[in-house]
C-alpha atoms as a PDB file:
ATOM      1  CA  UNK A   1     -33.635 165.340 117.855  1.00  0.00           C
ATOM      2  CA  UNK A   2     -33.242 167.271 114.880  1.00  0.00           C
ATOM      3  CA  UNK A   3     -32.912 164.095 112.625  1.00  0.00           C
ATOM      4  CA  UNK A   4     -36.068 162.747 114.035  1.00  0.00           C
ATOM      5  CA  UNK A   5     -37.680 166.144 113.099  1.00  0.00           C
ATOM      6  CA  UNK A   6     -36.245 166.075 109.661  1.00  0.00           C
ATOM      7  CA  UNK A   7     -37.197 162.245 109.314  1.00  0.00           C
ATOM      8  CA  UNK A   8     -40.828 163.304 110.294  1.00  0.00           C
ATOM      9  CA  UNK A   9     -40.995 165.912 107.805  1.00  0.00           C
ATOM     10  CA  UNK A  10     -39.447 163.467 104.960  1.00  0.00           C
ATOM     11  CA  UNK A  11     -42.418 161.234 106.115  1.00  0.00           C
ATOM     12  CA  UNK A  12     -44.651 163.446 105.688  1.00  0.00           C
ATOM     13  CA  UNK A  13     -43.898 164.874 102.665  1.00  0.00           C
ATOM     14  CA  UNK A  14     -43.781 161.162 101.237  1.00  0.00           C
ATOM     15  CA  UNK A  15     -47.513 160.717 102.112  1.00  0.00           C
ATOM     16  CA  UNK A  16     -50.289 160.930  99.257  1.00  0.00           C
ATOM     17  CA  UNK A  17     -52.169 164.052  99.027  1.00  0.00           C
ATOM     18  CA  UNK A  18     -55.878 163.049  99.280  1.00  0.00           C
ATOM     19  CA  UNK A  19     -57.798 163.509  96.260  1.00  0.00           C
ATOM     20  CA  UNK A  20     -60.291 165.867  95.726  1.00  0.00           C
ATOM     21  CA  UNK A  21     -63.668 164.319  96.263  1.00  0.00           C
ATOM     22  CA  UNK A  22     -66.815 166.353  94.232  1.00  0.00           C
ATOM     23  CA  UNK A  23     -69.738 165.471  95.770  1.00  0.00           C
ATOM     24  CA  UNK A  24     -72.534 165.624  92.981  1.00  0.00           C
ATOM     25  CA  UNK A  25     -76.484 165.617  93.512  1.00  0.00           C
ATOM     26  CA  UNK A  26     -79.081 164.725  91.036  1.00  0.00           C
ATOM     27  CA  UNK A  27     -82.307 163.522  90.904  1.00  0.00           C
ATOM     28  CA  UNK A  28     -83.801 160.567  92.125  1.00  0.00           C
ATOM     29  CA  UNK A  29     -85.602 159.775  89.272  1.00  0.00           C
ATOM     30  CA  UNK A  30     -85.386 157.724  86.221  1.00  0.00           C
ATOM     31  CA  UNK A  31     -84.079 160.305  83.693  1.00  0.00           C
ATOM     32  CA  UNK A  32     -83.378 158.165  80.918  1.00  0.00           C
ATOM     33  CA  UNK A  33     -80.631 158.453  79.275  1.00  0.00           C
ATOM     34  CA  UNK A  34     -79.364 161.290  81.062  1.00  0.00           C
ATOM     35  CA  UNK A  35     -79.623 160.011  84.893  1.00  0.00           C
ATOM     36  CA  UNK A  36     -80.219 156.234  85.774  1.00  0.00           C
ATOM     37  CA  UNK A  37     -79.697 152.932  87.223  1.00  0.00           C
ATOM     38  CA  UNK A  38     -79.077 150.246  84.982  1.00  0.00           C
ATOM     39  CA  UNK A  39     -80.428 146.686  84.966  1.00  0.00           C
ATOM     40  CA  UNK A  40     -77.821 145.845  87.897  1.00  0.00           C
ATOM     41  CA  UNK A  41     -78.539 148.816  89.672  1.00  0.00           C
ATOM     42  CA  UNK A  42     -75.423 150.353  88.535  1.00  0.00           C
ATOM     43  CA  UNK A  43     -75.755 154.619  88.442  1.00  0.00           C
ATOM     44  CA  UNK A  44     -74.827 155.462  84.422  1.00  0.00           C
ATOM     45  CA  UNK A  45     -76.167 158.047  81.607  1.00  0.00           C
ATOM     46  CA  UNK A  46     -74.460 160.390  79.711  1.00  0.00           C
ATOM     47  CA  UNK A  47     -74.447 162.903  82.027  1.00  0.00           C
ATOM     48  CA  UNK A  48     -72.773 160.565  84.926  1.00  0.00           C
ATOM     49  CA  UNK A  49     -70.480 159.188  82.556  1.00  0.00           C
ATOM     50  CA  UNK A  50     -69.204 163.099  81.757  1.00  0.00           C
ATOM     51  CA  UNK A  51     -68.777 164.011  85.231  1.00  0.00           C
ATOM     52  CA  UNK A  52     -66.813 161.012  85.856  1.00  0.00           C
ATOM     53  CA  UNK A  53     -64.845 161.188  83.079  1.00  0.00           C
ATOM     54  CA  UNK A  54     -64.453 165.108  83.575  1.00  0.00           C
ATOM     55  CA  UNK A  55     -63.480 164.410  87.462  1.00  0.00           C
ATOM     56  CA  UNK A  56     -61.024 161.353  86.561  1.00  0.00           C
ATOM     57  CA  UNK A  57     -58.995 163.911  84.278  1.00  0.00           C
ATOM     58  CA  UNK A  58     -58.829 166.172  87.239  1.00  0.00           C
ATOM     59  CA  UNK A  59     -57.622 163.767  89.643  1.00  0.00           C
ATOM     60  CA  UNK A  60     -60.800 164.024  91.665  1.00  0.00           C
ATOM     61  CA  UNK A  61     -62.890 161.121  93.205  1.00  0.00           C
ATOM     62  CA  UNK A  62     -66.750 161.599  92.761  1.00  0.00           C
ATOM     63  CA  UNK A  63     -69.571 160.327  94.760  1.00  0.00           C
ATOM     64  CA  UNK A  64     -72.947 160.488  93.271  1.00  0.00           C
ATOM     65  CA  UNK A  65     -75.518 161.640  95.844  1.00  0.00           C
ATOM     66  CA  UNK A  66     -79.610 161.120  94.365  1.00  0.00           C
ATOM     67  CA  UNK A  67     -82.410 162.602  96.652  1.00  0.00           C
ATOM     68  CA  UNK A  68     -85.753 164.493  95.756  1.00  0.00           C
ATOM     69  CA  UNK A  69     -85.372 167.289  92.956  1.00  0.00           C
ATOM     70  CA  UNK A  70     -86.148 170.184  95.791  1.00  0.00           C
ATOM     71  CA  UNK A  71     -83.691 168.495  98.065  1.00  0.00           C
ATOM     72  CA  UNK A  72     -80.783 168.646  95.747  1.00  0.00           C
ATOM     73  CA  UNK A  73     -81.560 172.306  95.250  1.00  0.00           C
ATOM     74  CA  UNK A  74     -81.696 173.112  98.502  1.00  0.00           C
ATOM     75  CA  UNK A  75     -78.205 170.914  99.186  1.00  0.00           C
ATOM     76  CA  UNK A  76     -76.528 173.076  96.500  1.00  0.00           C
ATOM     77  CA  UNK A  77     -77.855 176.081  98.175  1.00  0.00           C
ATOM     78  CA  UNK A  78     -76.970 175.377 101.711  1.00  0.00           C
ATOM     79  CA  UNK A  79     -73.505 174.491 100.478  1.00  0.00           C
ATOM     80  CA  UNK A  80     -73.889 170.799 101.402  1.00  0.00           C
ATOM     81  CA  UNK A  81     -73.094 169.491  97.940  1.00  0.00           C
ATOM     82  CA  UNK A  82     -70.343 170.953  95.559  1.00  0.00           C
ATOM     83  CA  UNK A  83     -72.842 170.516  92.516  1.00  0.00           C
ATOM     84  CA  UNK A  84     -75.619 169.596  91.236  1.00  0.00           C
ATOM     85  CA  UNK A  85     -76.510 168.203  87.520  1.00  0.00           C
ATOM     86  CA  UNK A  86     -78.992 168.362  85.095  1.00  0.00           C
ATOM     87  CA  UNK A  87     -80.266 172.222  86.405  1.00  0.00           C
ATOM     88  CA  UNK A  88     -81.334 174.821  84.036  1.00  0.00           C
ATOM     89  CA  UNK A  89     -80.258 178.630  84.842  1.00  0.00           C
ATOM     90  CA  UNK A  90     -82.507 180.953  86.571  1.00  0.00           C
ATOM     91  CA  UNK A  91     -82.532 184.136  88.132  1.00  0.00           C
ATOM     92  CA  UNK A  92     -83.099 182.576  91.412  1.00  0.00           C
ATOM     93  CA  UNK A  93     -81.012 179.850  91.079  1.00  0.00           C
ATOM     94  CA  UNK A  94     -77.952 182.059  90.041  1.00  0.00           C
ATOM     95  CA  UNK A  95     -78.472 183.455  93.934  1.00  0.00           C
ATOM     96  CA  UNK A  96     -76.680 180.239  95.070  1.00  0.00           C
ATOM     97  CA  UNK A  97     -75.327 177.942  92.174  1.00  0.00           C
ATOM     98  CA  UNK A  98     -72.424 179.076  89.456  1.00  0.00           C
ATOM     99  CA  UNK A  99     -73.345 178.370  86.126  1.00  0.00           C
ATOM    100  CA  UNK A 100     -70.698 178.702  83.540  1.00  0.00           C
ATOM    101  CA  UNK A 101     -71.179 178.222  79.684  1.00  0.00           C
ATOM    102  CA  UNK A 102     -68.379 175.558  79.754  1.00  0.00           C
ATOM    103  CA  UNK A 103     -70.200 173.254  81.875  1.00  0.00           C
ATOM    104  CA  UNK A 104     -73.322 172.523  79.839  1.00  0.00           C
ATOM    105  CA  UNK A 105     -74.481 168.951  79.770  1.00  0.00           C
ATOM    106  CA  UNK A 106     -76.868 168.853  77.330  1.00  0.00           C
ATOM    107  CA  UNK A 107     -79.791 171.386  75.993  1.00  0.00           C
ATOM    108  CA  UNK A 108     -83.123 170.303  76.811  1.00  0.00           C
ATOM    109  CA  UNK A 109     -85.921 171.475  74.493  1.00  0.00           C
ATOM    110  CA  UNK A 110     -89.509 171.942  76.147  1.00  0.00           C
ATOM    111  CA  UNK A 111     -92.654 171.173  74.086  1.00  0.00           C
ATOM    112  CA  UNK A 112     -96.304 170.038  74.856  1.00  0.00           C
ATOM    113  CA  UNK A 113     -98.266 166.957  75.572  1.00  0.00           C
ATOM    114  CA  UNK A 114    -101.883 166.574  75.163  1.00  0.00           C
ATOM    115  CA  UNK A 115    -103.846 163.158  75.714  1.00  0.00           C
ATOM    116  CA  UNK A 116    -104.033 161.377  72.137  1.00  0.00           C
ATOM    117  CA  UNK A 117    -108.221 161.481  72.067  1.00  0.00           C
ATOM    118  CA  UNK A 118    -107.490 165.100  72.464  1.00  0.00           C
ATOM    119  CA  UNK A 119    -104.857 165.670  69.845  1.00  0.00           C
ATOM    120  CA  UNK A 120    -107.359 166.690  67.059  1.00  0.00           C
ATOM    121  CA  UNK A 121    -109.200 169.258  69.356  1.00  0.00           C
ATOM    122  CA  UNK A 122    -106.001 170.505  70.890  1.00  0.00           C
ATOM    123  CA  UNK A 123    -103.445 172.282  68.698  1.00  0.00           C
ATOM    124  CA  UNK A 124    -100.668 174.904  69.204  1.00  0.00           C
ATOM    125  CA  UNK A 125    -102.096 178.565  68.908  1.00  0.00           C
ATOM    126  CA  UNK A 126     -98.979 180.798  69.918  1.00  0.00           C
ATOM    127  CA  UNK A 127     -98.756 182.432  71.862  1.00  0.00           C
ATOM    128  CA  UNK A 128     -98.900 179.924  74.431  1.00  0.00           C
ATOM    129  CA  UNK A 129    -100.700 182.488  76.793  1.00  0.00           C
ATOM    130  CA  UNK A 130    -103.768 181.966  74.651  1.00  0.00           C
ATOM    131  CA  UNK A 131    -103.546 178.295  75.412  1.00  0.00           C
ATOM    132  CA  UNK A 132    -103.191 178.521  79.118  1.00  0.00           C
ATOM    133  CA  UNK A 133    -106.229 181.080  79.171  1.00  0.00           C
ATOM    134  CA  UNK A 134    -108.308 178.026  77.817  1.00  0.00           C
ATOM    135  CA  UNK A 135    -106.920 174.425  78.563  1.00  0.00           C
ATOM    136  CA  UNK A 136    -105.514 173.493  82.441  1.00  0.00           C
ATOM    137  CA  UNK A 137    -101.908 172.968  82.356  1.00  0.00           C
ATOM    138  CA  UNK A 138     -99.349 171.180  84.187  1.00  0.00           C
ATOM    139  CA  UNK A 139     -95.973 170.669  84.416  1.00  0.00           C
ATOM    140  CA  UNK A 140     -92.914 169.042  86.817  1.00  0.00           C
ATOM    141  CA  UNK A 141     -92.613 171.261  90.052  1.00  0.00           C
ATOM    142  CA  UNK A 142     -88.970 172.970  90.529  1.00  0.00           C
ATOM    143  CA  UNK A 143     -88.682 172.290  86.447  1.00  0.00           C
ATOM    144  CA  UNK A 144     -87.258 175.102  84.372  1.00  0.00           C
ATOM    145  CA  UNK A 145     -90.170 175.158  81.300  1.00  0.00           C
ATOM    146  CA  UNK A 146     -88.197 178.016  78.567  1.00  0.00           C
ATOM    147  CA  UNK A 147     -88.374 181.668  79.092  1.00  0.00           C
ATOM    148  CA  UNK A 148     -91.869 181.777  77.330  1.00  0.00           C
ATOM    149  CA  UNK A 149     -93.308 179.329  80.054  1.00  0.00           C
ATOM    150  CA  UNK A 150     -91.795 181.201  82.873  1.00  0.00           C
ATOM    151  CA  UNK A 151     -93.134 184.807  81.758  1.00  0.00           C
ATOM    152  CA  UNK A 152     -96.667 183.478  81.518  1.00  0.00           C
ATOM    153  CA  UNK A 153     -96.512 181.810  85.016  1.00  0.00           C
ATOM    154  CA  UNK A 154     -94.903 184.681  86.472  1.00  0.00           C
ATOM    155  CA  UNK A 155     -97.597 187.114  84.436  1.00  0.00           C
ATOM    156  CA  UNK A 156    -100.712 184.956  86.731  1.00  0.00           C
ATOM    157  CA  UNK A 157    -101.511 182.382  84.141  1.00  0.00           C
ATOM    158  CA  UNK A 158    -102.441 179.127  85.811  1.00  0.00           C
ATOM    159  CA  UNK A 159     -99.948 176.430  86.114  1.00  0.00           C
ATOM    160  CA  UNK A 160    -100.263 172.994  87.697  1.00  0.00           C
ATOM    161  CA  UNK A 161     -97.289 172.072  89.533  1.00  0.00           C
ATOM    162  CA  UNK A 162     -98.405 169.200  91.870  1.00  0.00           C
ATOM    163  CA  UNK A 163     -96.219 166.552  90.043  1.00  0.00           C
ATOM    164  CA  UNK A 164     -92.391 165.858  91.087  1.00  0.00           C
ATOM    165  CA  UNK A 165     -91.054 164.750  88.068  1.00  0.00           C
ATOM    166  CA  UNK A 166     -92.457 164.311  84.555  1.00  0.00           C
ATOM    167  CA  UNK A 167     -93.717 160.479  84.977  1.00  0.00           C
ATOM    168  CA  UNK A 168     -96.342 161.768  87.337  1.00  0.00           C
ATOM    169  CA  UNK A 169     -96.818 164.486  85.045  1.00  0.00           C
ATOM    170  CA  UNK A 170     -98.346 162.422  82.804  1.00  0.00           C
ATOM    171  CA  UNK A 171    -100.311 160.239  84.955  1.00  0.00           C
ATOM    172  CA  UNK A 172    -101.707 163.295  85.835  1.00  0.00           C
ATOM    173  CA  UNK A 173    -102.847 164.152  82.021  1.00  0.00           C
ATOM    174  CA  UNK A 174    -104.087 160.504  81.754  1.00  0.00           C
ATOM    175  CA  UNK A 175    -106.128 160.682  84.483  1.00  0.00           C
ATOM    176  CA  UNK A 176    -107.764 163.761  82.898  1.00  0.00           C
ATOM    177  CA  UNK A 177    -106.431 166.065  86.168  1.00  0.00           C
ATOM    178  CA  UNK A 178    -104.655 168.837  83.410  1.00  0.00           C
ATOM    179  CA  UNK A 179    -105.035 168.899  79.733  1.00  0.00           C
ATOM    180  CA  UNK A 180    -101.555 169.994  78.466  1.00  0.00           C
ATOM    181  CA  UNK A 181     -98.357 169.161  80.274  1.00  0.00           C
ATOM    182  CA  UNK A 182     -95.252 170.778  79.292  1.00  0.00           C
ATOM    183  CA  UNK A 183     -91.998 168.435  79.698  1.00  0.00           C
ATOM    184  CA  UNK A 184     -89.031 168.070  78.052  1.00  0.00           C
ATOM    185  CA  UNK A 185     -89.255 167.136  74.407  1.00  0.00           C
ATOM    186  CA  UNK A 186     -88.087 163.637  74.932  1.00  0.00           C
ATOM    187  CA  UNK A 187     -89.932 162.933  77.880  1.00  0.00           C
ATOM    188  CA  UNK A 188     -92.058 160.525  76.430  1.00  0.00           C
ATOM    189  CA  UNK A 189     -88.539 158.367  75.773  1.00  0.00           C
ATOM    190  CA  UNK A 190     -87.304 159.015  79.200  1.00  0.00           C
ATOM    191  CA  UNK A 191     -90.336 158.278  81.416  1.00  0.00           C
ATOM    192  CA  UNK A 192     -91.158 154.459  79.358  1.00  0.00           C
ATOM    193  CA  UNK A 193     -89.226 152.586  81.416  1.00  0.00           C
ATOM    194  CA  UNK A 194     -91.880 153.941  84.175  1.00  0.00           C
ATOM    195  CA  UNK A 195     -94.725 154.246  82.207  1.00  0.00           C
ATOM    196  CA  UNK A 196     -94.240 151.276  79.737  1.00  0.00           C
ATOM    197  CA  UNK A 197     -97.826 152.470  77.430  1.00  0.00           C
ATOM    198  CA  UNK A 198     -97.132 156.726  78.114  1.00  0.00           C
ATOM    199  CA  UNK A 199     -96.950 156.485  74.141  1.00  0.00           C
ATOM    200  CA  UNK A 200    -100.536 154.731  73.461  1.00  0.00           C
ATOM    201  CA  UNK A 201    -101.965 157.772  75.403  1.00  0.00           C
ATOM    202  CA  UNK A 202    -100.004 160.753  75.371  1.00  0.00           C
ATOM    203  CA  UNK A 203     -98.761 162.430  72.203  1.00  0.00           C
ATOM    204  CA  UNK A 204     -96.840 165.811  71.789  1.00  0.00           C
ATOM    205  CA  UNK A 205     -98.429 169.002  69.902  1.00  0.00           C
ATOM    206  CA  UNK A 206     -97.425 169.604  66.725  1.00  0.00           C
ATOM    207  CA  UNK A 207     -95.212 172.990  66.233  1.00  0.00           C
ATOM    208  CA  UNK A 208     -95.306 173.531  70.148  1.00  0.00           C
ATOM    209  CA  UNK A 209     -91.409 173.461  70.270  1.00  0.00           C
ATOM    210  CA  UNK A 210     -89.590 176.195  72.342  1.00  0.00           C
ATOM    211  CA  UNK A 211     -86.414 177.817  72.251  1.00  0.00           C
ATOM    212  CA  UNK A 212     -83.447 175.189  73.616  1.00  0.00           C
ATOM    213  CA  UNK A 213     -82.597 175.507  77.616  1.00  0.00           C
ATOM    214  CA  UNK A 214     -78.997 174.781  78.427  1.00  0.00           C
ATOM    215  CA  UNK A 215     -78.857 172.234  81.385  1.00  0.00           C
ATOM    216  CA  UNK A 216     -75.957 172.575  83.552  1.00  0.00           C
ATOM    217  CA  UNK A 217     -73.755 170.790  86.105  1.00  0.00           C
ATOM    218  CA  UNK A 218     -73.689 173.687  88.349  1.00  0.00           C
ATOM    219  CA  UNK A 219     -71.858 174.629  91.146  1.00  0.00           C
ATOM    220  CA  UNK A 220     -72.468 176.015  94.918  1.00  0.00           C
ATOM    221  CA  UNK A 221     -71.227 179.810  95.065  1.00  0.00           C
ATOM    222  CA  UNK A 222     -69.940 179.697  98.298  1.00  0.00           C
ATOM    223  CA  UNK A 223     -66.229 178.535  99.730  1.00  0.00           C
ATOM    224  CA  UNK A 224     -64.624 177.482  96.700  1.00  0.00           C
ATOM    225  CA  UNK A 225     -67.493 176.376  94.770  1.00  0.00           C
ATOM    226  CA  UNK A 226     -66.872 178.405  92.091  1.00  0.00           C
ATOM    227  CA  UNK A 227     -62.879 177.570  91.682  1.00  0.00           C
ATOM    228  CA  UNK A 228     -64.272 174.580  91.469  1.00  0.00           C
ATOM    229  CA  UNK A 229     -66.594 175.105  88.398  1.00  0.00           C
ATOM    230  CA  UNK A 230     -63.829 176.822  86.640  1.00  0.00           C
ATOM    231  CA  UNK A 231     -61.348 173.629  86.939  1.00  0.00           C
ATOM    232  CA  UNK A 232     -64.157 171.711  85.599  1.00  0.00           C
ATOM    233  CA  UNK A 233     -65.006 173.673  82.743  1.00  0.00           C
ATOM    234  CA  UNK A 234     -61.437 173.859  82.028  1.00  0.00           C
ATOM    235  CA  UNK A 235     -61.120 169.901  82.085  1.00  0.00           C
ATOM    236  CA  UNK A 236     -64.561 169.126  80.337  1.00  0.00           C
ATOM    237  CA  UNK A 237     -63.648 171.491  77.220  1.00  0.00           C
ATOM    238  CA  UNK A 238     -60.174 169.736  76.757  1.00  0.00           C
ATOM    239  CA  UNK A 239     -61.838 166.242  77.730  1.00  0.00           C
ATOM    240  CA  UNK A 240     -64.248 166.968  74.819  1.00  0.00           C
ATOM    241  CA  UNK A 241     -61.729 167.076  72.091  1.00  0.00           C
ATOM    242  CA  UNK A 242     -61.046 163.428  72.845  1.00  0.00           C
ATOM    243  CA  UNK A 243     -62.789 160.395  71.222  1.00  0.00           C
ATOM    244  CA  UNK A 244     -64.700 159.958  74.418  1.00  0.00           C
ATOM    245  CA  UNK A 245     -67.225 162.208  74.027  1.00  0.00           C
ATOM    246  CA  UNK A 246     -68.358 161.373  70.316  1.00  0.00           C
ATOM    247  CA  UNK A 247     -68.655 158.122  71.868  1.00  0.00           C
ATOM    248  CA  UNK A 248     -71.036 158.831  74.654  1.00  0.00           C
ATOM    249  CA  UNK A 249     -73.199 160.884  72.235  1.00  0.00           C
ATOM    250  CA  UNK A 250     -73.345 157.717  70.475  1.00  0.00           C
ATOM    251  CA  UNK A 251     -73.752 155.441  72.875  1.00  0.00           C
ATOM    252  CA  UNK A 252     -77.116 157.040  74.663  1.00  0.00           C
ATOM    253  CA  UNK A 253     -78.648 158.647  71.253  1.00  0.00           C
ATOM    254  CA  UNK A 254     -78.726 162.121  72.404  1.00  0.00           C
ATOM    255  CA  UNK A 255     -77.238 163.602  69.035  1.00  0.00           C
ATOM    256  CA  UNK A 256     -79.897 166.560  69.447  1.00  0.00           C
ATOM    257  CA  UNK A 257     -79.253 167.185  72.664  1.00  0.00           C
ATOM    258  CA  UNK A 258     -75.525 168.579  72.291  1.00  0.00           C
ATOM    259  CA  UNK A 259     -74.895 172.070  72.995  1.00  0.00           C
ATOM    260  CA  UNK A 260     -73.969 173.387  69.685  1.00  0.00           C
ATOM    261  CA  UNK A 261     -70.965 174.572  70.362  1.00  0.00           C
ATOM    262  CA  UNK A 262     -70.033 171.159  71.931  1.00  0.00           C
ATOM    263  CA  UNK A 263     -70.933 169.192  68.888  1.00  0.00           C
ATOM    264  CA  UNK A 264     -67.111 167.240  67.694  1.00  0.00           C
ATOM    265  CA  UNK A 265     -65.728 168.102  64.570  1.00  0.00           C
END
């Protein structure tokens, strides 16, 4: 009897441990050349290749979970996700997500859009305030826009927020429903593939660039969310020093988009 219990414990000791599995939300959205499918409907962009780069290191498998923007906030919130990427730092989001400096994806820079048979009559006149007194504006619902942004919406000044991402955004300024939409400063590249023209009608506002937002894979706070983000953090910043990483940056063309204290040496 006793060998049979010490044969069951050998046996058991001798089976794998099952891997860690990091269950990752994003957006379900074309976000070029951060988020996306592929021509063969394969998931890629630089920040899915870091994650699973950054989870292979650890040992951990990592399965890739897209839904509506709101939806993946409220996942990470109700603790039915271990993270979600591509979200900027807020007071309210710092309720329920763990955002650590080490786990930056990328720093996205905010700037306007006007309609290009406006561009002449349209023009940056900080501070922005003044601008959202006069013109309608609009931007991506559940977005973070840069502190300046954020003050003036939370100071009463009008802010459209009927689109879901920032491809709608701009049909929205096309069809003459806002006249300044504030989106990422790249967003022109990143909603083409939808909006193969966006360029013949929309064009950004000279000067109108604001201070650099940190986007984050963050992490749920509860259970051991943030243990988690630490191991991460840990992983990405010695993952980083590899040729990897240079390689990625490369790869999608997001040079200006490193944090820069991330940028290789």
């Amino acid at each position: 009897m006793r060998r049979l219990l010490w044969l069951a414990v050998l046996c058991s000791l001798a089976l794998p441990v099952p891997a860690q599995t990091l269950l990752v939300a994003m957006e379900e959205a074309d976000n070029r050349p951060f988020e996306y499918l592929d021509d063969q409907g394969n998931l890629t962009g630089f920040h899915t290749e870091i994650v699973r780069a950054v989870a292979k290191a650890l040992g951990w498998e990592v399965s890739f979970l897209r839904m509506p923007w709101g939806r993946a906030q409220l996942s990470l919130a109700n603790g039915k996700v271990d993270a979600v990427t591509y979200m900027g730092k807020t007071a309210e989001r710092m309720k329920y997500a763990v955002f650590l400096d080490g786990n930056q994806l990328d720093v996205e820079r905010v700037t306007l859009f006007v309609r290009r048979e406006d561009a002449a009559r349209i023009r940056y006149m900080p501070p922005v305030t003044s601008m959202m007194k006069r013109w309608r504006f609009g931007a991506p619902h559940g977005y973070f826009l840069g502190q300046e942004i954020s003050d003036a919406v939370a100071a009463g000044l009008p802010l459209d927020q009927h689109a879901q991402n920032q491809a709608q955004l701009f049909g929205m300024l096309v069809a003459h429903r806002i006249d300044v939409a504030v989106a990422e400063k790249l967003a022109l590249q990143l909603v083409e593939p939808e909006m193969p023209d966006v360029a013949a009608h929309v064009a950004p506002v000279t000067g109108a660039v604001f201070s650099g937002n940190p986007m984050y894979i963050a992490f749920r706070n509860k259970g051991d969310g943030p243990q988690l983000a630490k191991q991460f953090a840990a992983a990405y910043a010695k993952w980083r020093r590899g040729d990897v990483y240079p390689w990625l940056i490369a790869r999608f063309k997001v040079y200006e988009r490193v944090p820069d204290s991330f940028i290789p040496k």
